[in-house]
N, C-alpha and C. Protein backbone atom coordinates (compact mmCIF):
# COMPACT_ATOMS: atom_id res chain seq x y z
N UNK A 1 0.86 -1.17 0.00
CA UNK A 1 0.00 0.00 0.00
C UNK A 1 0.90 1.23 0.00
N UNK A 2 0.58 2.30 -1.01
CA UNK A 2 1.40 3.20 -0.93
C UNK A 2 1.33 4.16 0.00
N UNK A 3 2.45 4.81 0.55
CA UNK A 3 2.38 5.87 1.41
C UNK A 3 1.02 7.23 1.34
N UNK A 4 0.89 7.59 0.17
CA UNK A 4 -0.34 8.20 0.10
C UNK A 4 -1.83 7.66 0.25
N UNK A 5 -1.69 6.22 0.18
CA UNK A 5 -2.91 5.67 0.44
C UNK A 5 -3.02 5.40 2.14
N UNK A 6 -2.02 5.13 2.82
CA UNK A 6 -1.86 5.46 4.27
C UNK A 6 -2.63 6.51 5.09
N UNK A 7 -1.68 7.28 4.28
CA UNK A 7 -1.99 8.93 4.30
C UNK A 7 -3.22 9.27 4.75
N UNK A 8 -4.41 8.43 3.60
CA UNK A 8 -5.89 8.69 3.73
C UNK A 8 -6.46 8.09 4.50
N UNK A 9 -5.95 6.67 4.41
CA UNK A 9 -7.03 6.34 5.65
C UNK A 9 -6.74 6.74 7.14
N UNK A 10 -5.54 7.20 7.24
CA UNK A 10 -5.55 7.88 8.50
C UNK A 10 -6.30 9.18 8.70
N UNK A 11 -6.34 9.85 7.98
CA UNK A 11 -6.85 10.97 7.91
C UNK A 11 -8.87 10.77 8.05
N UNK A 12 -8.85 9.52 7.39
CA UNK A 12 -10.20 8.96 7.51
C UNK A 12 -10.45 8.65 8.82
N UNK A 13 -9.24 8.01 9.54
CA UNK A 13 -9.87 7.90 10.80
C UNK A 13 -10.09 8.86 11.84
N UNK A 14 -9.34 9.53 11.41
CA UNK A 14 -9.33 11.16 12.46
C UNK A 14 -10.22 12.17 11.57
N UNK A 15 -11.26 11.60 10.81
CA UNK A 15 -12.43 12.61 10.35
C UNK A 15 -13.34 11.32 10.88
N UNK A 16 -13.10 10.22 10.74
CA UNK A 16 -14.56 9.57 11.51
C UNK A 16 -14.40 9.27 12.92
N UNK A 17 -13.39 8.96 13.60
CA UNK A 17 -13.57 8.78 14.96
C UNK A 17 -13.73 10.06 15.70
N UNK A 18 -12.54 11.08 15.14
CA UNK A 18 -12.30 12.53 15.97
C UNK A 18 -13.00 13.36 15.31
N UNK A 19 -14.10 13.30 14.00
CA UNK A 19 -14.51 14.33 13.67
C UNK A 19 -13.72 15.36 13.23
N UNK A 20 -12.34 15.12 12.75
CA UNK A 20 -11.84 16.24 12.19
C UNK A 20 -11.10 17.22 12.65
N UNK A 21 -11.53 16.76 14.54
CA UNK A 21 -10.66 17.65 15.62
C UNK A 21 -9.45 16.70 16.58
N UNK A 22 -8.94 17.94 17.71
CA UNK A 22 -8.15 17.00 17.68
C UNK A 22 -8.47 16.03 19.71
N UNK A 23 -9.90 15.74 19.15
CA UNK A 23 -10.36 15.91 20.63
C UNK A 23 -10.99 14.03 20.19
N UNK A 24 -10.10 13.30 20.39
CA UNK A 24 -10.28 11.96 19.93
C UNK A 24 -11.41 11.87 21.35
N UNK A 25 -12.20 10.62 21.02
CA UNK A 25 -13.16 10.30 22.59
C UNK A 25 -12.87 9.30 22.66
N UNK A 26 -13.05 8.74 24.17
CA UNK A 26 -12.72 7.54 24.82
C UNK A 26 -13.27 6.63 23.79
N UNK A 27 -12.86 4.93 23.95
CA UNK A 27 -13.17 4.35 22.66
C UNK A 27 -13.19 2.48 23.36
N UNK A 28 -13.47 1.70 22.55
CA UNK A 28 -13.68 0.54 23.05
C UNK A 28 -13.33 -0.64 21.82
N UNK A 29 -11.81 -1.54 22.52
CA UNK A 29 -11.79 -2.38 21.10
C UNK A 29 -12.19 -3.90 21.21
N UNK A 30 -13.01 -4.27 19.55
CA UNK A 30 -13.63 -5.22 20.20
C UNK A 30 -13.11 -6.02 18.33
N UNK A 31 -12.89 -7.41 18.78
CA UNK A 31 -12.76 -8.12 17.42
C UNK A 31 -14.31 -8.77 17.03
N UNK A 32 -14.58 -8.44 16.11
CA UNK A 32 -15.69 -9.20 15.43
C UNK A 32 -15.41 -10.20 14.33
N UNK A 33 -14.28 -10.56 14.39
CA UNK A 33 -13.85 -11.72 13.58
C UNK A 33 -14.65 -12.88 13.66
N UNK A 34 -14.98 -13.76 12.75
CA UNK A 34 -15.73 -14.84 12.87
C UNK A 34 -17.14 -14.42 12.97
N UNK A 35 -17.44 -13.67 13.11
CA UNK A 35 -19.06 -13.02 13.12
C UNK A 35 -19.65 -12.84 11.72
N UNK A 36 -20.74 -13.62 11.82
CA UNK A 36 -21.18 -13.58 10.64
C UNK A 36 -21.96 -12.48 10.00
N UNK A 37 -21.81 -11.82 8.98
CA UNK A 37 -22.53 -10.98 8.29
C UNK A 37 -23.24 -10.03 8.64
N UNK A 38 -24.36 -11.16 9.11
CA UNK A 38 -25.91 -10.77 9.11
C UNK A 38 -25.59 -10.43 10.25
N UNK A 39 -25.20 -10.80 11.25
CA UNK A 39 -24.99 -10.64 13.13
C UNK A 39 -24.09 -9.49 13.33
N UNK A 40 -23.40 -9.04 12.65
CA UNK A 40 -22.54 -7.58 12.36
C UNK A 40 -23.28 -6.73 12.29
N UNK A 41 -24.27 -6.97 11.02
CA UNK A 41 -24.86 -5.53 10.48
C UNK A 41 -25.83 -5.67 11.49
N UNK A 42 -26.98 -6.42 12.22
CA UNK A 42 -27.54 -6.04 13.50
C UNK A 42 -26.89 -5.65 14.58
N UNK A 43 -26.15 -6.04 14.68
CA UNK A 43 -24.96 -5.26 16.18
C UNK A 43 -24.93 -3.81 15.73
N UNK A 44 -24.12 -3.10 14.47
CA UNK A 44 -24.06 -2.15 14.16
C UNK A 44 -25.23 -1.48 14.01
N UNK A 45 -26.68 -1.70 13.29
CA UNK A 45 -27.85 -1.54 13.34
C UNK A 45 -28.31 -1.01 14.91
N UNK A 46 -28.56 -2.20 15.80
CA UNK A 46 -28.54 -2.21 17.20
C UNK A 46 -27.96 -0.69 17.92
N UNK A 47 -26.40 -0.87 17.51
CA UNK A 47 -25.72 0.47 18.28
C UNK A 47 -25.62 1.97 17.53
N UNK A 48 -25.72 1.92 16.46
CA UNK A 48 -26.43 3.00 15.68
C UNK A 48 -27.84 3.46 16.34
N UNK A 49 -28.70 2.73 16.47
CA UNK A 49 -29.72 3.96 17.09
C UNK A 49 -29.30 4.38 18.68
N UNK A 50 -28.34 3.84 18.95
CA UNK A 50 -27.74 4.82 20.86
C UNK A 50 -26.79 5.84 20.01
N UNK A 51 -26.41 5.85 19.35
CA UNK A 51 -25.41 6.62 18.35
C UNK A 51 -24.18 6.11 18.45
N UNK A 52 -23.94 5.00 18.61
CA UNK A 52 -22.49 4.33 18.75
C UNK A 52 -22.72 3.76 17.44
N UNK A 53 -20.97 3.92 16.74
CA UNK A 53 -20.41 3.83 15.68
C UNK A 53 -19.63 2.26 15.94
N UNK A 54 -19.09 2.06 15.07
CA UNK A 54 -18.54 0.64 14.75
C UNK A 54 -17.40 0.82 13.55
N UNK A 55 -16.34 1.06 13.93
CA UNK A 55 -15.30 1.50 12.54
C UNK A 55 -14.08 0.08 12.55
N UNK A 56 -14.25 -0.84 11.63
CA UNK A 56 -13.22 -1.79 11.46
C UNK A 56 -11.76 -0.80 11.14
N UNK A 57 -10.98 -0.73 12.18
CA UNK A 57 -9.39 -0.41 11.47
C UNK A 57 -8.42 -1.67 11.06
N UNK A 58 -7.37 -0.86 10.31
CA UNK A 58 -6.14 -1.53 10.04
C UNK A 58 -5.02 -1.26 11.04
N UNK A 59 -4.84 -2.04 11.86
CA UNK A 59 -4.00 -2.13 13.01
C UNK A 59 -2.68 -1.17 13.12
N UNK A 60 -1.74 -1.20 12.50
CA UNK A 60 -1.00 -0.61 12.11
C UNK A 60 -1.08 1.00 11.87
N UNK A 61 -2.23 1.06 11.00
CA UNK A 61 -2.69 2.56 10.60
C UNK A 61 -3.10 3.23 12.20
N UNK A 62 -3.91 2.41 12.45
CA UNK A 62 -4.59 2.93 14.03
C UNK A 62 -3.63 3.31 14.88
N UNK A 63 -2.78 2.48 15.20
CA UNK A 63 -1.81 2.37 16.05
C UNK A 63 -1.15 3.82 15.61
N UNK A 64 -1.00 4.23 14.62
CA UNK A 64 -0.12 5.51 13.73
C UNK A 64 -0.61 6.81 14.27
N UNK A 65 -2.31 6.61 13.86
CA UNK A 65 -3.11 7.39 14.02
C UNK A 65 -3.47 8.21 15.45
N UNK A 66 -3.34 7.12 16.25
CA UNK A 66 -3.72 7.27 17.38
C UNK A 66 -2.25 7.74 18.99
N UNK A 67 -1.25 7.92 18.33
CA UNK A 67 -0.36 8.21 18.47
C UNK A 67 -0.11 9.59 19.17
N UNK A 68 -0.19 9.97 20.58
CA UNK A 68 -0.58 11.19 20.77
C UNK A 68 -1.62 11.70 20.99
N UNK A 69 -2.61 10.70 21.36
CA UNK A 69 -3.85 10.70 21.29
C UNK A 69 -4.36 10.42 22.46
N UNK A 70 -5.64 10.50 22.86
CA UNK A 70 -5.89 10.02 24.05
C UNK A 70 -6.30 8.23 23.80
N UNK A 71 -6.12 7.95 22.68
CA UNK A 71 -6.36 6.70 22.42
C UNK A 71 -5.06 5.98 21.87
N UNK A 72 -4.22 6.50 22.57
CA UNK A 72 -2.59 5.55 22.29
C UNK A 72 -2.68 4.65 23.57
N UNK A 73 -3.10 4.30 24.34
CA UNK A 73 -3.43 3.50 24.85
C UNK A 73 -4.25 2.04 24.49
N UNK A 74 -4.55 2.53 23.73
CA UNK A 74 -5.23 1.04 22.66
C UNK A 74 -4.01 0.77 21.60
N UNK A 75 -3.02 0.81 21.98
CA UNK A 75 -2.14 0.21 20.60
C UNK A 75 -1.89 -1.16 21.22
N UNK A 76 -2.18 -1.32 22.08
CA UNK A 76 -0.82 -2.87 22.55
C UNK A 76 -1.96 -3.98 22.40
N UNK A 77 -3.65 -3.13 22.34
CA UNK A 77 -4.83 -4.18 22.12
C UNK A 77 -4.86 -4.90 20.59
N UNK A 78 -4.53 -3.66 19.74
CA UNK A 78 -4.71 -3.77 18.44
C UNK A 78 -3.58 -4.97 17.68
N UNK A 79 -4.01 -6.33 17.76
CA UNK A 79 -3.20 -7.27 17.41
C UNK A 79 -4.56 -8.08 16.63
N UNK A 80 -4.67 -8.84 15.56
CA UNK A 80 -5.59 -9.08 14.37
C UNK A 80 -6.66 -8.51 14.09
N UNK A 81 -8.15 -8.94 14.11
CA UNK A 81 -8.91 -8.40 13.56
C UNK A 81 -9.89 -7.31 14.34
N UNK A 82 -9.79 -6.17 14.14
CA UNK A 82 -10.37 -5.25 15.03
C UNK A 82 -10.98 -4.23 14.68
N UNK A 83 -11.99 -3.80 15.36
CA UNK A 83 -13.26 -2.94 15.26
C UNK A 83 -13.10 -1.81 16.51
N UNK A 84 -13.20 -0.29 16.33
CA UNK A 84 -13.69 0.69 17.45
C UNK A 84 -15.03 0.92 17.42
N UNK A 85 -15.06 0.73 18.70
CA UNK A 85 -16.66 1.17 19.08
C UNK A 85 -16.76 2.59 19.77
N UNK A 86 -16.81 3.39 19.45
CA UNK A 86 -16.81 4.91 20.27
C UNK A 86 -18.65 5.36 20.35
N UNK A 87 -18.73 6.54 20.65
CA UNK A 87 -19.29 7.59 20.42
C UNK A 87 -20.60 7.32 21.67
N UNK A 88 -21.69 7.88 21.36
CA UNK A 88 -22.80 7.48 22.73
C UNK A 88 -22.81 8.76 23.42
N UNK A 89 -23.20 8.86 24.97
CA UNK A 89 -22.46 9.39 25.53
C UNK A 89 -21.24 9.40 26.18
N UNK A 90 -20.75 8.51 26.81
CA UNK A 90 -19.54 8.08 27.02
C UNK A 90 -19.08 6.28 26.29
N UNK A 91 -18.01 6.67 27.01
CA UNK A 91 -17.81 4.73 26.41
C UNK A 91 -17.83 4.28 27.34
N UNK A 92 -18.72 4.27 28.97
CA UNK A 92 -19.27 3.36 30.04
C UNK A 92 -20.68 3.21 29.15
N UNK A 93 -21.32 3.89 28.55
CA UNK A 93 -22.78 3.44 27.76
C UNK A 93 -21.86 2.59 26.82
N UNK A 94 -21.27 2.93 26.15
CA UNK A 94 -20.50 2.16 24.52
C UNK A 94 -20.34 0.58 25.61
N UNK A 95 -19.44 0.57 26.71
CA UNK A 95 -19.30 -0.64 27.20
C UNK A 95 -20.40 -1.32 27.56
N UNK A 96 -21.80 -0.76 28.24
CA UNK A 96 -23.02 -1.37 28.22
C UNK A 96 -23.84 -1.84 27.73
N UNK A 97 -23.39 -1.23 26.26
CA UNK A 97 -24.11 -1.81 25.11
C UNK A 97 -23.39 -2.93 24.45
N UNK A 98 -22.51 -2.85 24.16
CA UNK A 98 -21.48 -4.15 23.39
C UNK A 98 -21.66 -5.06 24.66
N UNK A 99 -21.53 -4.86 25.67
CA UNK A 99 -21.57 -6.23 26.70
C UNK A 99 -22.86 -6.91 26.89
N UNK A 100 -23.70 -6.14 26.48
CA UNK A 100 -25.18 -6.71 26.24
C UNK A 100 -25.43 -7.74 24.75
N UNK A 101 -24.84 -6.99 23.80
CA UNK A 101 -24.65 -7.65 22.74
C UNK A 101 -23.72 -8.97 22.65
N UNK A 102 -23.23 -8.94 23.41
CA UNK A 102 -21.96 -10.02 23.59
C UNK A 102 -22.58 -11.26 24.07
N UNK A 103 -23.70 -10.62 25.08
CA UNK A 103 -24.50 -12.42 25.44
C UNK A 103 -25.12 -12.93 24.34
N UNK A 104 -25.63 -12.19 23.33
CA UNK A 104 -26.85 -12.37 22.15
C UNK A 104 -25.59 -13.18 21.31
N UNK A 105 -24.46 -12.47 21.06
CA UNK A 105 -23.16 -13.11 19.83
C UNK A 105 -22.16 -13.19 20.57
N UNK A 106 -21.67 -14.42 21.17
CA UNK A 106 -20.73 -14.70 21.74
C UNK A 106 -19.37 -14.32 20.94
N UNK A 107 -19.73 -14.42 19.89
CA UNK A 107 -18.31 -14.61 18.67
C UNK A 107 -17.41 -12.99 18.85
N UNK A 108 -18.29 -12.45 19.32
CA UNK A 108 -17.80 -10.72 19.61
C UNK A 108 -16.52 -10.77 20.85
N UNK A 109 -15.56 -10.83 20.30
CA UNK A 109 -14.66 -10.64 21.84
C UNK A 109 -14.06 -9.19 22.44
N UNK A 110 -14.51 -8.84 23.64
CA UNK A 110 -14.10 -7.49 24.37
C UNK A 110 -12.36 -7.79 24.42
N UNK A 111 -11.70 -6.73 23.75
CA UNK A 111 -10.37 -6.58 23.82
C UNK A 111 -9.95 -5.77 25.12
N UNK A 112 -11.11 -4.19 24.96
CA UNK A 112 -10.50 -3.69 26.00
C UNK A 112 -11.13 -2.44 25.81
N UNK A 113 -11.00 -0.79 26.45
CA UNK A 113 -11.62 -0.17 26.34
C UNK A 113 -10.57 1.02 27.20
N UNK A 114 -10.57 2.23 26.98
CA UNK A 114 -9.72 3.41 27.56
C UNK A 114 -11.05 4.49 27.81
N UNK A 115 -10.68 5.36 29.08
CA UNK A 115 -11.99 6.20 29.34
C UNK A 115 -10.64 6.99 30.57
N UNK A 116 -10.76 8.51 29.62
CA UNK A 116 -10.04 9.45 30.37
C UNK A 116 -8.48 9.06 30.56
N UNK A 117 -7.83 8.06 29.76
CA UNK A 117 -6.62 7.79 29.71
C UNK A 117 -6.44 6.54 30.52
N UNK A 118 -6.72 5.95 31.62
CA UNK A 118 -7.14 4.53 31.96
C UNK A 118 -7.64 3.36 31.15
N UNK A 119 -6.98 2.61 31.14
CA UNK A 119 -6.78 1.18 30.05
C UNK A 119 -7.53 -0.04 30.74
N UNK A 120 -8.51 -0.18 30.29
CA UNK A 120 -9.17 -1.15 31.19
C UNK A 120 -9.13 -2.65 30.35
N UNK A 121 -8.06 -3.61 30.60
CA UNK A 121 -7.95 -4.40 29.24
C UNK A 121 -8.63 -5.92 29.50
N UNK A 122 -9.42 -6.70 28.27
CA UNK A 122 -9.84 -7.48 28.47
C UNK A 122 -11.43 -7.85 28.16
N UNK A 123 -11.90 -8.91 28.65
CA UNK A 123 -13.36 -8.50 28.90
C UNK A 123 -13.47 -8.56 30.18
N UNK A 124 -12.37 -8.67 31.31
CA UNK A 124 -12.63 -8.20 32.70
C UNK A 124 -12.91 -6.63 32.97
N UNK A 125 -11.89 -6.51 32.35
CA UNK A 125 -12.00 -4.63 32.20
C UNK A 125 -12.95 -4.17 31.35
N UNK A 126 -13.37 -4.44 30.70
CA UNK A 126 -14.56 -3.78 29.70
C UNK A 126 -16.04 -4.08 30.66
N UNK A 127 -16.12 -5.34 31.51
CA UNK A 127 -17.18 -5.39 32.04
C UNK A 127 -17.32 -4.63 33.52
N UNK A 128 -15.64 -4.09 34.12
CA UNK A 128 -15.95 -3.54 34.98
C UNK A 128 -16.12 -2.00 34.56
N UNK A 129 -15.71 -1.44 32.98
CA UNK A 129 -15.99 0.04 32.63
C UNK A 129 -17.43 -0.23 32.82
N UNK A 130 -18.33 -1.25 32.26
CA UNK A 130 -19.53 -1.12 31.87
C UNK A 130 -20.52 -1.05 33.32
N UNK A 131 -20.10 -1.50 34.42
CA UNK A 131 -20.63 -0.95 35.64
C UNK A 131 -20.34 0.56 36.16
N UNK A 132 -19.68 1.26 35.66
CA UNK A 132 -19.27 2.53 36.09
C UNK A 132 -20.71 3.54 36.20
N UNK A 133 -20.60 4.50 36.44
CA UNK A 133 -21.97 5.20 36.25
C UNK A 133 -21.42 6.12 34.76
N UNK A 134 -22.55 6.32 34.28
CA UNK A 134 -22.27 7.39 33.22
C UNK A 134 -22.35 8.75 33.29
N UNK A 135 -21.87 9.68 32.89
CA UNK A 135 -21.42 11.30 33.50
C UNK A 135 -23.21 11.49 34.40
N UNK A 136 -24.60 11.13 33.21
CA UNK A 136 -25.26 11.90 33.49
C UNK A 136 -25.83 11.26 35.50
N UNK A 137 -25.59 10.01 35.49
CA UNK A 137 -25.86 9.27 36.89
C UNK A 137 -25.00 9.60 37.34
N UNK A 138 -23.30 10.04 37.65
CA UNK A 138 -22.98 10.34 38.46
C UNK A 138 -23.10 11.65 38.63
N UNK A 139 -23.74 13.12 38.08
CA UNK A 139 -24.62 13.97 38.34
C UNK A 139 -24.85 14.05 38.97
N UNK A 140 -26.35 12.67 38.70
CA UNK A 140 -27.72 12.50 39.31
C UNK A 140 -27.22 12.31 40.88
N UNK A 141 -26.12 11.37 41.68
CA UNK A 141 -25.59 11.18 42.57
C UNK A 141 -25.20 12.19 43.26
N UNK A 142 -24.42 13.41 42.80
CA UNK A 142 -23.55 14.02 43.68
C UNK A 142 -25.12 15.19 43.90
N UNK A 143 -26.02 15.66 42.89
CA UNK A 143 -27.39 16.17 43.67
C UNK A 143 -27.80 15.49 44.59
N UNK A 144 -27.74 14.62 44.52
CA UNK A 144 -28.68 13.77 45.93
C UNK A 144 -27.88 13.57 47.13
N UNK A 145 -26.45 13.87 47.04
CA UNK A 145 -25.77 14.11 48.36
C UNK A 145 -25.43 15.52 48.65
N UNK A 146 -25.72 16.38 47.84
CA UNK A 146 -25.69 17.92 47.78
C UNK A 146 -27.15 18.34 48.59
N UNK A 147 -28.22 17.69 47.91
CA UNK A 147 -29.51 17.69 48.67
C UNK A 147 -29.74 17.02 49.63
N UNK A 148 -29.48 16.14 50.02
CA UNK A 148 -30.01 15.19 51.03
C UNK A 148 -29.71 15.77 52.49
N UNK A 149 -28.69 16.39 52.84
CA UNK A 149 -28.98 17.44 53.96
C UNK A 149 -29.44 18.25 53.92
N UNK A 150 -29.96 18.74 52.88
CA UNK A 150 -30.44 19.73 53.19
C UNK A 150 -32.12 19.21 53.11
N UNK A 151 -32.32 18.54 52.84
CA UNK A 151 -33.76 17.59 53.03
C UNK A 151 -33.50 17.25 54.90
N UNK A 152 -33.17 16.96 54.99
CA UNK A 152 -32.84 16.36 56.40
C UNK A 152 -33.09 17.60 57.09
N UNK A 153 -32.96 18.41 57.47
CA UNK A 153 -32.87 19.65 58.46
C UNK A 153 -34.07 20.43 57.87
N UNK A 154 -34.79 20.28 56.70
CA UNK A 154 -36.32 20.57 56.47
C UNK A 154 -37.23 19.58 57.28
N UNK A 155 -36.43 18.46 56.83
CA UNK A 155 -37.95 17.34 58.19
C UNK A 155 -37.70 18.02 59.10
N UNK A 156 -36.43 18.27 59.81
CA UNK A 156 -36.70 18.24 61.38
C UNK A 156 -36.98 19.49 61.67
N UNK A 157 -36.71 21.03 60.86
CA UNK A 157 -37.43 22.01 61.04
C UNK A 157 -39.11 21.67 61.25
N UNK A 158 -39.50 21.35 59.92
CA UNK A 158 -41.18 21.02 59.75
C UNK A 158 -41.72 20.12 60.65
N UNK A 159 -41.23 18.90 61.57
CA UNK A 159 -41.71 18.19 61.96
C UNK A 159 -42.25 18.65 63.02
N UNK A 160 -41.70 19.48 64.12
CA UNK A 160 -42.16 20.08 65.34
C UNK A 160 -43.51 21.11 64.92
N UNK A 161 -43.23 21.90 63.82
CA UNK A 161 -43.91 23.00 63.57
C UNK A 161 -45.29 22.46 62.70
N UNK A 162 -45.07 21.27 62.49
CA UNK A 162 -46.00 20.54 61.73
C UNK A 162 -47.33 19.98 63.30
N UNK A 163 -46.48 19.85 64.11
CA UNK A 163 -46.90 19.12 65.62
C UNK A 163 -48.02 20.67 66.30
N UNK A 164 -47.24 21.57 66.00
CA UNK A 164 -47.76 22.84 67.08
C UNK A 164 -48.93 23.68 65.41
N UNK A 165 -48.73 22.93 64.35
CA UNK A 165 -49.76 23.63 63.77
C UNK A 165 -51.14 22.42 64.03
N UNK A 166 -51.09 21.11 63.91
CA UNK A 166 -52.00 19.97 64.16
C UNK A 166 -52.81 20.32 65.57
N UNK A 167 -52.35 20.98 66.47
CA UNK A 167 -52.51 21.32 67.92
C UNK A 167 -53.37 22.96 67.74
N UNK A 168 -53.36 23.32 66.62
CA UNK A 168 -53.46 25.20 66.50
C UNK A 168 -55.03 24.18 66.03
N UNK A 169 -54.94 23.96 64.89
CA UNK A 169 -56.26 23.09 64.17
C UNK A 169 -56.97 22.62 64.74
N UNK A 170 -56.75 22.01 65.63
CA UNK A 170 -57.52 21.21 66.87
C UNK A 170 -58.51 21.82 67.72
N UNK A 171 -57.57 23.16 68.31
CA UNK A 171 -58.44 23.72 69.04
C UNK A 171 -58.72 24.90 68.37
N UNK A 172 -58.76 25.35 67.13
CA UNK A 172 -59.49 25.64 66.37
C UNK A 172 -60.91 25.28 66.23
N UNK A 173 -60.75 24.10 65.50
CA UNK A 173 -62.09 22.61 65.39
C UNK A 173 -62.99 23.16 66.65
N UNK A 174 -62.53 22.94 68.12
CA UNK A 174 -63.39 22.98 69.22
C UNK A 174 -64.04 24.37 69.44
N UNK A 175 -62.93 25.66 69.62
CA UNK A 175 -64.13 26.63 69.31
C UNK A 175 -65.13 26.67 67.99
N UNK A 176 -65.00 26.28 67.00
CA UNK A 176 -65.65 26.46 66.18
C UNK A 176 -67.21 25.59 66.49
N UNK A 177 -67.03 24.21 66.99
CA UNK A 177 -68.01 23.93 68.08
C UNK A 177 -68.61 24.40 68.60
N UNK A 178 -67.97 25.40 69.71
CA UNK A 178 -68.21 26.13 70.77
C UNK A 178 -67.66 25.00 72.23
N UNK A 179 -67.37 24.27 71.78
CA UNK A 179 -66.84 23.45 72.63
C UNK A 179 -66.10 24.03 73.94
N UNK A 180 -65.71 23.83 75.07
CA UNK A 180 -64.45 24.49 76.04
C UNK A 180 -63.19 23.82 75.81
N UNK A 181 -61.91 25.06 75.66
CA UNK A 181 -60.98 24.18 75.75
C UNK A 181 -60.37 24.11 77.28
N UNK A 182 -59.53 23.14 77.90
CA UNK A 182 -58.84 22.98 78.98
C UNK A 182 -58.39 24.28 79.45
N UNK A 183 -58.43 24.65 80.33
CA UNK A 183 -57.31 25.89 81.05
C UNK A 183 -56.50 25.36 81.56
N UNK A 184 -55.25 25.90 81.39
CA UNK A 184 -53.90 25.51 81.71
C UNK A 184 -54.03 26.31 83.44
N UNK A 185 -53.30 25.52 84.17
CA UNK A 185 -53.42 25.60 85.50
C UNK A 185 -52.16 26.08 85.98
């Protein structure tokens, strides 16, 4: 292959993985070798509507490409037949989804997966990225420990004042009767 044909598909991969910038995203490598056809294009089908992509590279090129990258960490994975899985919102969703797919097509093997420069290699490591929370749940988490005291010290404000308004109501209720209330002695 000639040097200018190199040239392009690298450039191809840093217009389809990086979009053209130089802000590569975390990424996930997975061999689909031995997978048949039809079981490819539904996997890809499948992760296309979460918006995860599926780009078969040439090992070598990748390895080139990715060089300086936040995805030079996937070079030592990239040994025969191999596929990136990026995009989603993060690649803890990208890992949740291929590991789901992986029970349906066994033939899919998790190589490994990088998130923020951490190399998680294997399908031990790909299944422990895929338990991680994803940006928007760990959010959702740090509100609920941001709030949760301050929920806490609203019960116990309201709870007393909740007590001496039930007690205001009450003997409310009885004059409205005409009832007598107790005199305090």
């Amino acid at each position: 292959m000639s040097k200018v044909v190199k040239t392009m598909i690298m450039r191809e991969y840093k217009a389809r993985i990086a979009k053209g910038t130089d802000q590569w995203p975390d990424a996930m490598v997975i061999s689909i070798r031995g997978v048949k056809a039809v079981d490819t294009t539904k996997m890809r089908h499948t992760l296309a509507k979460k918006n995860i992509r599926v780009t078969v590279v040439q090992n070598a090129l990748a390895r080139k490409s990715f060089e300086g990258t936040s995805l030079a960490g996937l070079s030592d994975m990239l040994t025969g037949g191999n596929a990136l899985a990026y995009g989603g919102n993060s690649v803890v969703e990208v890992a949740r989804e291929v590991v789901a797919i992986v029970e349906k097509m066994p033939g899919v093997e998790l190589k490994g997966a990088i998130l923020d420069g951490t190399v998680f290699k294997g399908k031990a490591g790909v299944l422990e990225l895929s338990k991680f929370p994803t940006r928007e749940e760990a959010i959702g988490r740090v509100v609920t420990l941001i709030v949760s005291p301050a929920r806490k010290i609203m019960g116990q404000v309201k709870g007393p004042g909740s007590k001496v308004a039930g007690i205001i109501k009450a003997i409310e209720e009885k004059l409205e009767k005409g009832e007598a209330i107790a005199k305090v002695a």
